[in-house]
C-alpha atoms as a PDB file:
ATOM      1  CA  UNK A   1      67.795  -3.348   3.733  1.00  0.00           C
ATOM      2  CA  UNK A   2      69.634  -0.134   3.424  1.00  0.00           C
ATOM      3  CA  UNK A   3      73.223  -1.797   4.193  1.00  0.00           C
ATOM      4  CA  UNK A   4      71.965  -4.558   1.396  1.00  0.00           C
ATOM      5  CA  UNK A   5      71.866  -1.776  -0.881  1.00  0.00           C
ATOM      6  CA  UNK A   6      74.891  -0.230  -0.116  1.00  0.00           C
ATOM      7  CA  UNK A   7      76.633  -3.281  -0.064  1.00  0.00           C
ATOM      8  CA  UNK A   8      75.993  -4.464  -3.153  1.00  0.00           C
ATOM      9  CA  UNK A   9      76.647  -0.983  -4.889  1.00  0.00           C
ATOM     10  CA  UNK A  10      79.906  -0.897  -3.416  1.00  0.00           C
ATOM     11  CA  UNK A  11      80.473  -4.473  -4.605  1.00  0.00           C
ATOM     12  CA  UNK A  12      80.021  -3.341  -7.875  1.00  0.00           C
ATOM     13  CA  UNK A  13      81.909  -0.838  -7.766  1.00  0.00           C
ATOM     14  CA  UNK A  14      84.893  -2.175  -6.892  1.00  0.00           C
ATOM     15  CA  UNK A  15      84.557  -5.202  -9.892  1.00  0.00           C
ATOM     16  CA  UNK A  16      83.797  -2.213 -11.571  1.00  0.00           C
ATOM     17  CA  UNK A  17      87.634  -0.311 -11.114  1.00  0.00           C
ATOM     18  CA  UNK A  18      89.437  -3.454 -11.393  1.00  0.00           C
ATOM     19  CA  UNK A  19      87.826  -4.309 -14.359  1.00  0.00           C
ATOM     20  CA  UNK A  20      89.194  -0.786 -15.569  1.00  0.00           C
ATOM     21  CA  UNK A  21      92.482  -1.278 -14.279  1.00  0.00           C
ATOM     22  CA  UNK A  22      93.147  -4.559 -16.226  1.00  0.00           C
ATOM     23  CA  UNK A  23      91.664  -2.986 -19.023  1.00  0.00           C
ATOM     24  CA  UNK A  24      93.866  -0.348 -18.972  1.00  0.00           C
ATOM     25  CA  UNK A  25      96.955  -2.045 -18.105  1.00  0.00           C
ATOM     26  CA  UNK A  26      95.888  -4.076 -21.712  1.00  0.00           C
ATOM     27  CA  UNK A  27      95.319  -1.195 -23.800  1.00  0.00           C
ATOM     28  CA  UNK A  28      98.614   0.301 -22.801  1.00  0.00           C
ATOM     29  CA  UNK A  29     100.542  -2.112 -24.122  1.00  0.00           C
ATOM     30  CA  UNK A  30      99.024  -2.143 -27.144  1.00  0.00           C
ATOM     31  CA  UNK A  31     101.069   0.298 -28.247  1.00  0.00           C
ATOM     32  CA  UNK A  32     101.934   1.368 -32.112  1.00  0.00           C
ATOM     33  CA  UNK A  33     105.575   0.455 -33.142  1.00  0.00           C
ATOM     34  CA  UNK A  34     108.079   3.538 -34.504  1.00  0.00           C
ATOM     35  CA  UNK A  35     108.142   3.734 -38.256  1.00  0.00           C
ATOM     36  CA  UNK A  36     110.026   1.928 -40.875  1.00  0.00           C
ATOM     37  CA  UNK A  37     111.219   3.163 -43.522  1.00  0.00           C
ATOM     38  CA  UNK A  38     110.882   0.554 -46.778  1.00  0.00           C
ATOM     39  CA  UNK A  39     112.155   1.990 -49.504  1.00  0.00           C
ATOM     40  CA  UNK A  40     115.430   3.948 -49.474  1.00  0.00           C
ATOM     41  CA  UNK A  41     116.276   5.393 -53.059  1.00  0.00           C
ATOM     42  CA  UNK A  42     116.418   8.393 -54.561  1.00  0.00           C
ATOM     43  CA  UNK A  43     112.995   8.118 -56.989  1.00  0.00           C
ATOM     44  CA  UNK A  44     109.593   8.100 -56.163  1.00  0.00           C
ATOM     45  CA  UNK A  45     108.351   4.655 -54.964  1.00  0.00           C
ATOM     46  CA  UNK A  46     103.975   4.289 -54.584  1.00  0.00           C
ATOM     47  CA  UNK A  47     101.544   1.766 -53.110  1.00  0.00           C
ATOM     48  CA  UNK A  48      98.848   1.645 -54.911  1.00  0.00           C
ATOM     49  CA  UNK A  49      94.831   2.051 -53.908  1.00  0.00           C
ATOM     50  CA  UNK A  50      94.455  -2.179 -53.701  1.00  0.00           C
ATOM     51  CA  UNK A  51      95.672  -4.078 -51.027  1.00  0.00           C
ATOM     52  CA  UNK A  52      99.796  -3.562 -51.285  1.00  0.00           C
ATOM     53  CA  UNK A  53     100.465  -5.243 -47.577  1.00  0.00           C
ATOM     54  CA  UNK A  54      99.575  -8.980 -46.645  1.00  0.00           C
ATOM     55  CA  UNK A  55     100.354 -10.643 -43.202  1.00  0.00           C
ATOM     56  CA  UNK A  56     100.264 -14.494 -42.870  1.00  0.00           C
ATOM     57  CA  UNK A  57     101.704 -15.227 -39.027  1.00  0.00           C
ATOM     58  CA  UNK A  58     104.475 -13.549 -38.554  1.00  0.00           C
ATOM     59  CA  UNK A  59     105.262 -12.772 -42.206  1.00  0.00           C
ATOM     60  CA  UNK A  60     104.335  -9.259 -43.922  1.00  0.00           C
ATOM     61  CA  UNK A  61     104.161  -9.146 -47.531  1.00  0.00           C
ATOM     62  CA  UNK A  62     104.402  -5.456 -49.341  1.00  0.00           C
ATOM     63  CA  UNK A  63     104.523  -4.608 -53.031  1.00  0.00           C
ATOM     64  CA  UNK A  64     105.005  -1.342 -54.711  1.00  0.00           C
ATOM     65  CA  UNK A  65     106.209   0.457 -57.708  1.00  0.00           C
ATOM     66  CA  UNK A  66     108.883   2.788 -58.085  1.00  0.00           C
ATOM     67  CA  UNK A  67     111.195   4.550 -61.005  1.00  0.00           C
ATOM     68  CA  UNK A  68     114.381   3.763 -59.478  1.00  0.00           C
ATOM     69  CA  UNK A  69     115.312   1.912 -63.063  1.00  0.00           C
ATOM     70  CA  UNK A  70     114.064   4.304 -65.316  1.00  0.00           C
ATOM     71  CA  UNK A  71     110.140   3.552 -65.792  1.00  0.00           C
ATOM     72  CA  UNK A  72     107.727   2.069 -63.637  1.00  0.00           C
ATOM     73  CA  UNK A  73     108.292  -1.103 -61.915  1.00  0.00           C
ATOM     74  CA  UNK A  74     106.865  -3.669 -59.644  1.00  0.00           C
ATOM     75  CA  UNK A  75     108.712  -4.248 -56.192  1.00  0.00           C
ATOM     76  CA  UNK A  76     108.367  -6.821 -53.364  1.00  0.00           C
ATOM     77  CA  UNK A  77     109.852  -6.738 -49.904  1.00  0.00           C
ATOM     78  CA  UNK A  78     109.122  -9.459 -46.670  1.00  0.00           C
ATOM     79  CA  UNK A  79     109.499  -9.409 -43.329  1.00  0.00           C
ATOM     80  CA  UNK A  80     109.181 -12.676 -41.313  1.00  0.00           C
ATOM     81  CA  UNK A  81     108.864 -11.177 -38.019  1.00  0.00           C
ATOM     82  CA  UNK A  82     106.023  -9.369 -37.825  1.00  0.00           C
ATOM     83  CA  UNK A  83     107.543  -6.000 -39.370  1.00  0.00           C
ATOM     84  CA  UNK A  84     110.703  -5.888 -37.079  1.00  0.00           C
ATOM     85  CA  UNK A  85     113.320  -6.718 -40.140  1.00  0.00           C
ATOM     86  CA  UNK A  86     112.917  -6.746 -43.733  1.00  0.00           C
ATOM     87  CA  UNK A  87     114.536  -8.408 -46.482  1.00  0.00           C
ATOM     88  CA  UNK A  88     115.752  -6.809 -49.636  1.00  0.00           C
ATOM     89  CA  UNK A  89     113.937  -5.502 -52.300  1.00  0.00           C
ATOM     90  CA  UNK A  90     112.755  -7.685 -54.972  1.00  0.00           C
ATOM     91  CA  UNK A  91     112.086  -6.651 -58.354  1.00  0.00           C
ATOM     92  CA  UNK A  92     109.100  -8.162 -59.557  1.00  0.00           C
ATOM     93  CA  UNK A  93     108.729  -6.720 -63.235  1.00  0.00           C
ATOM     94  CA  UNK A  94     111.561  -6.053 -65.477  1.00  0.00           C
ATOM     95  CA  UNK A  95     110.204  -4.583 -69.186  1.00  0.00           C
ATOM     96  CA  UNK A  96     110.940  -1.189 -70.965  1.00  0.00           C
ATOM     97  CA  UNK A  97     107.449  -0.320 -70.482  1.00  0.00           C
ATOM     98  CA  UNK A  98     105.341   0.330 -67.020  1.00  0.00           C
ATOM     99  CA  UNK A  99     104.257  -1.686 -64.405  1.00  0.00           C
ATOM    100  CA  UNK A 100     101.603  -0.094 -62.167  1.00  0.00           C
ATOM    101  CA  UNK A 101      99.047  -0.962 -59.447  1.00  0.00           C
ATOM    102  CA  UNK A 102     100.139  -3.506 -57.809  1.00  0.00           C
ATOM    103  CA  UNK A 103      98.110  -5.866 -55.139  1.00  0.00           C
ATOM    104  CA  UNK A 104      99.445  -8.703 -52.887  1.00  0.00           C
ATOM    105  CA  UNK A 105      97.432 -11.410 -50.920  1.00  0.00           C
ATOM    106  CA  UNK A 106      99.204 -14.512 -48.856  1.00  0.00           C
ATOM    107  CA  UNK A 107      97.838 -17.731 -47.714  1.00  0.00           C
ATOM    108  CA  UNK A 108     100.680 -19.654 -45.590  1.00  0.00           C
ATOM    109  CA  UNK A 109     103.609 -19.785 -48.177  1.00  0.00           C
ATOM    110  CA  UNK A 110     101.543 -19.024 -50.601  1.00  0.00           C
ATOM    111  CA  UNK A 111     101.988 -15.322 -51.882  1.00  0.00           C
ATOM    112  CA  UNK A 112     100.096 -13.778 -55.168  1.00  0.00           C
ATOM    113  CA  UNK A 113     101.086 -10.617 -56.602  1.00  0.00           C
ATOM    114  CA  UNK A 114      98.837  -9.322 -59.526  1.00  0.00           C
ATOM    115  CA  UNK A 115      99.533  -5.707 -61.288  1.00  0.00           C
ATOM    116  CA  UNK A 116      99.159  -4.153 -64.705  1.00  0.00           C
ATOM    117  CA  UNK A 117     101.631  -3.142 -67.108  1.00  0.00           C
ATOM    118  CA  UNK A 118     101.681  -1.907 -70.669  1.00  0.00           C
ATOM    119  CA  UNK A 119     104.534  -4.127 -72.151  1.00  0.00           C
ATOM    120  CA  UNK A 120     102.288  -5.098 -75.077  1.00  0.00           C
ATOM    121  CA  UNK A 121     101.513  -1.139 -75.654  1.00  0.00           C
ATOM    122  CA  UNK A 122      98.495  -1.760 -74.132  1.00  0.00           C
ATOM    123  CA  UNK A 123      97.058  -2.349 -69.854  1.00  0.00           C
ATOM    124  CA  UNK A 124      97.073  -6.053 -69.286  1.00  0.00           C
ATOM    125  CA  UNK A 125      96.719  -7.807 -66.308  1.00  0.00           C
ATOM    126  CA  UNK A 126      99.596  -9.970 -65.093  1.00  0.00           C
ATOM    127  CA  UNK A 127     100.292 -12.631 -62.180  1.00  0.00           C
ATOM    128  CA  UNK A 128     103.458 -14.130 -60.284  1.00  0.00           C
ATOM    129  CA  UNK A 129     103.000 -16.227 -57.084  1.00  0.00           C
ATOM    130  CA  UNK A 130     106.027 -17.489 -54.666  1.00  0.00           C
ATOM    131  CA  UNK A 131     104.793 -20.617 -53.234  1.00  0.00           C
ATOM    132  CA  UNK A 132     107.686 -20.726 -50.222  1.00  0.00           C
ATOM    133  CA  UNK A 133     107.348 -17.271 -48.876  1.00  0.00           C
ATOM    134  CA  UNK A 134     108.271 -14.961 -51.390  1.00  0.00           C
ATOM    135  CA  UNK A 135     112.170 -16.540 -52.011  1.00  0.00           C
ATOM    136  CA  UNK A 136     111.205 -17.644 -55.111  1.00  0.00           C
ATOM    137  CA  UNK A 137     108.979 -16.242 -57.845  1.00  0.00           C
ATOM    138  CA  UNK A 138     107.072 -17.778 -60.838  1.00  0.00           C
ATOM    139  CA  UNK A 139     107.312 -15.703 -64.102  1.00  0.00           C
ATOM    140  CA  UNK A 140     104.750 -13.927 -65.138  1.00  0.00           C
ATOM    141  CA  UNK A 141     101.739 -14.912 -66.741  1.00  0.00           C
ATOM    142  CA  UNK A 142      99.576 -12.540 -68.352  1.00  0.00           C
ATOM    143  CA  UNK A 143      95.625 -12.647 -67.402  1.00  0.00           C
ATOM    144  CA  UNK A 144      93.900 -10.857 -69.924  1.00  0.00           C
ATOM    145  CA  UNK A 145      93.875  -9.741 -73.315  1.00  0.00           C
ATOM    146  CA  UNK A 146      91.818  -6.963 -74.687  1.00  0.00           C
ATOM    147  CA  UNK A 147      91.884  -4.761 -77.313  1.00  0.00           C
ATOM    148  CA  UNK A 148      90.745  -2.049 -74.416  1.00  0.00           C
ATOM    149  CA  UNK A 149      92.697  -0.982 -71.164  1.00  0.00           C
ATOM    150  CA  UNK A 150      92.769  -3.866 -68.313  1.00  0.00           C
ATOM    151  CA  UNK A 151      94.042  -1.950 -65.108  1.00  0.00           C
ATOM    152  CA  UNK A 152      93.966  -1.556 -61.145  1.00  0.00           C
ATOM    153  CA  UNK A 153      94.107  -5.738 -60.690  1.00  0.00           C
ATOM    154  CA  UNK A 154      93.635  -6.831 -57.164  1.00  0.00           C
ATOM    155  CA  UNK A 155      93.631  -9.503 -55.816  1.00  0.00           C
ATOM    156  CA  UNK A 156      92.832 -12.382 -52.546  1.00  0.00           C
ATOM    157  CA  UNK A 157      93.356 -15.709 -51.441  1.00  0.00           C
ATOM    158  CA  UNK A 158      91.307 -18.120 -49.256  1.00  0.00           C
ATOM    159  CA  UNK A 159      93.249 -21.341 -48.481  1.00  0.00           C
ATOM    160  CA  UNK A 160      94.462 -22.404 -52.093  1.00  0.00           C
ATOM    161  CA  UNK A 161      91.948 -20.766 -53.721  1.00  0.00           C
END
């Protein structure tokens, strides 16, 4: 009975190691990439609080805002594999006034930028979707209009919806 015992600790034991050695072997190749730098200008560029990065595959989507023109502006960047290489900046907004906040959601070629600016001297929120990838962009079109402030827009996706 004794050698039962023993046997069947010692079983366990072992399944028990070389469950920890695959585990371990999986874990440690898991491993966190070096950074990227995005943005490479001499102003301040900001994500914002809302959801500024989007993945869909192998594609990441980022938006952000940044002075480099003078005010506050909306800008868009891609990367279609998986955050090795990115494309070039896009310029998303392009008004004397500021665009702020922006948030970004994808759903296969489908990507939807929403923000807020104050182009009509007062926050409204406005919407552009690429519906190839972020190659090509709609124009904007504004969401809301209220005598009051409209601001910090974010926005998701689910399918086409």
């Amino acid at each position: 009975m004794m050698n039962a015992v023993k046997s069947a600790y010692g079983g366990k034991t072992i399944f028990l190691a070389i469950l920890a050695c695959i585990l371990s072997v999986q874990i440690s190749q898991a491993q966190w990439q070096p950074d990227v730098r995005l943005t490479n200008n001499p102003s301040p560029s900001f994500t914002s609080s809302n959801m500024c990065v989007a993945s869909s595959g192998d594609s990441v989507h980022v938006v952000w805002r940044d002075y480099r023109d003078g005010n506050s502006e909306i800008y868009y960047k891609r990367s279609t594999d998986a955050g090795v290489s990115w494309g070039a900046d896009i310029r998303q907004t392009s008004n004397y006034r500021d665009s702020f906040y922006p948030s970004v959601a994808v759903s296969g070629s489908a990507v939807h930028v929403v923000w807020h600016d104050d182009r009509d001297t007062n926050y409204e929120i406005y919407y552009k979707r690429s519906i190839d990838g972020g190659v090509n962009w709609s124009s904007d079109a504004r969401l809301t209009t209220s005598s009051a402030y409209s601001e910090v827009a974010s926005v998701s996706v689910s399918g086409s919806t």
